[in-house]
Protein backbone atom coordinates (compact mmCIF):
# COMPACT_ATOMS: atom_id res chain seq x y z
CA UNK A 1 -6.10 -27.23 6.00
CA UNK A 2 -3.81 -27.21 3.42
CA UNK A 3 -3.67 -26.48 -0.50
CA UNK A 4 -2.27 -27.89 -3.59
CA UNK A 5 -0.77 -24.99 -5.72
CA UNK A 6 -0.23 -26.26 -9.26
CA UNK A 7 1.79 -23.91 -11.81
CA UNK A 8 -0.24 -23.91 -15.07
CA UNK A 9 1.51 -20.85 -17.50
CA UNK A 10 4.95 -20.40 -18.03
CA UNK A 11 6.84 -17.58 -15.71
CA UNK A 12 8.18 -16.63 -19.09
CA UNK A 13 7.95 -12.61 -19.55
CA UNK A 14 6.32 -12.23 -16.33
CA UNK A 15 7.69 -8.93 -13.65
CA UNK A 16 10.14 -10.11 -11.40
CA UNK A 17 8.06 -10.28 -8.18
CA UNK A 18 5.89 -12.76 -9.68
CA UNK A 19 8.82 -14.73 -10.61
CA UNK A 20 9.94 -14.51 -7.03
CA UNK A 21 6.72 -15.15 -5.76
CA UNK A 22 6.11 -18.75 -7.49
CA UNK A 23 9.86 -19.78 -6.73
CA UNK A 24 8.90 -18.81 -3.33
CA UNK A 25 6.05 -21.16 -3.33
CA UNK A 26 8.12 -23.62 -5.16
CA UNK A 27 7.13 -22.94 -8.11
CA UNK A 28 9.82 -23.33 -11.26
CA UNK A 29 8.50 -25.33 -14.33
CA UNK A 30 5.04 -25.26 -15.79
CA UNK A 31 3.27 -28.44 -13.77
CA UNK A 32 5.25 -28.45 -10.30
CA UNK A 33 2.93 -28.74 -7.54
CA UNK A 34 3.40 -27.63 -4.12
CA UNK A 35 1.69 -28.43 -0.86
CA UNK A 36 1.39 -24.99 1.45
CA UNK A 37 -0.11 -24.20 4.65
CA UNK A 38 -4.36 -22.13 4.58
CA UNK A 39 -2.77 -18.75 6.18
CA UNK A 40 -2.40 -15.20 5.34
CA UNK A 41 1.28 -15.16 4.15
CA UNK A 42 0.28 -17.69 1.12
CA UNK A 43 -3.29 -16.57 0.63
CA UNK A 44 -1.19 -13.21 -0.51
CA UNK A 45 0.58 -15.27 -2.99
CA UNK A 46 -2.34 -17.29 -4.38
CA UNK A 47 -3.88 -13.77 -4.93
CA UNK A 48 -0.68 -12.00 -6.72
CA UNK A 49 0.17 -14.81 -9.21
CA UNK A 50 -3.93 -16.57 -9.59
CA UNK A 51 -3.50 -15.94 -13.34
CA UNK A 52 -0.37 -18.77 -13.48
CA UNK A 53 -1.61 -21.16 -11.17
CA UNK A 54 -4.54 -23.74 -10.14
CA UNK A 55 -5.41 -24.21 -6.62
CA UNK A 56 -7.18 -27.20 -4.76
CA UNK A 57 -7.62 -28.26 -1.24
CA UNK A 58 -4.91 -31.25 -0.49
């Protein structure tokens, strides 16, 4: 399975290593969305930035 990742707040003010961690989803400007693999290494991600972004099952 895979997920649709969909950046919903700005990355505006945010720490660094969330910053990193939506550009290293794909992640730039408020409404890109992103197709990513169900496994551990973007499960992390979800978790650390789930305040900025909307998740759905693709």
């Amino acid at each position: 399975m895979a997920k649709n990742i969909k950046l919903v707040k700005s990355l505006i003010g945010r720490k660094k290593d969330q910053i990193a961690t939506a550009e290293s989803l794909g992640l730039r400007k408020i409404g890109d969305v992103t197709v990513q693999p169900d496994n551990a290494q973007t499960q992390g991600k979800i978790n650390k930035i789930s305040h900025l972004i909307e998740v759905t099952e693709a």
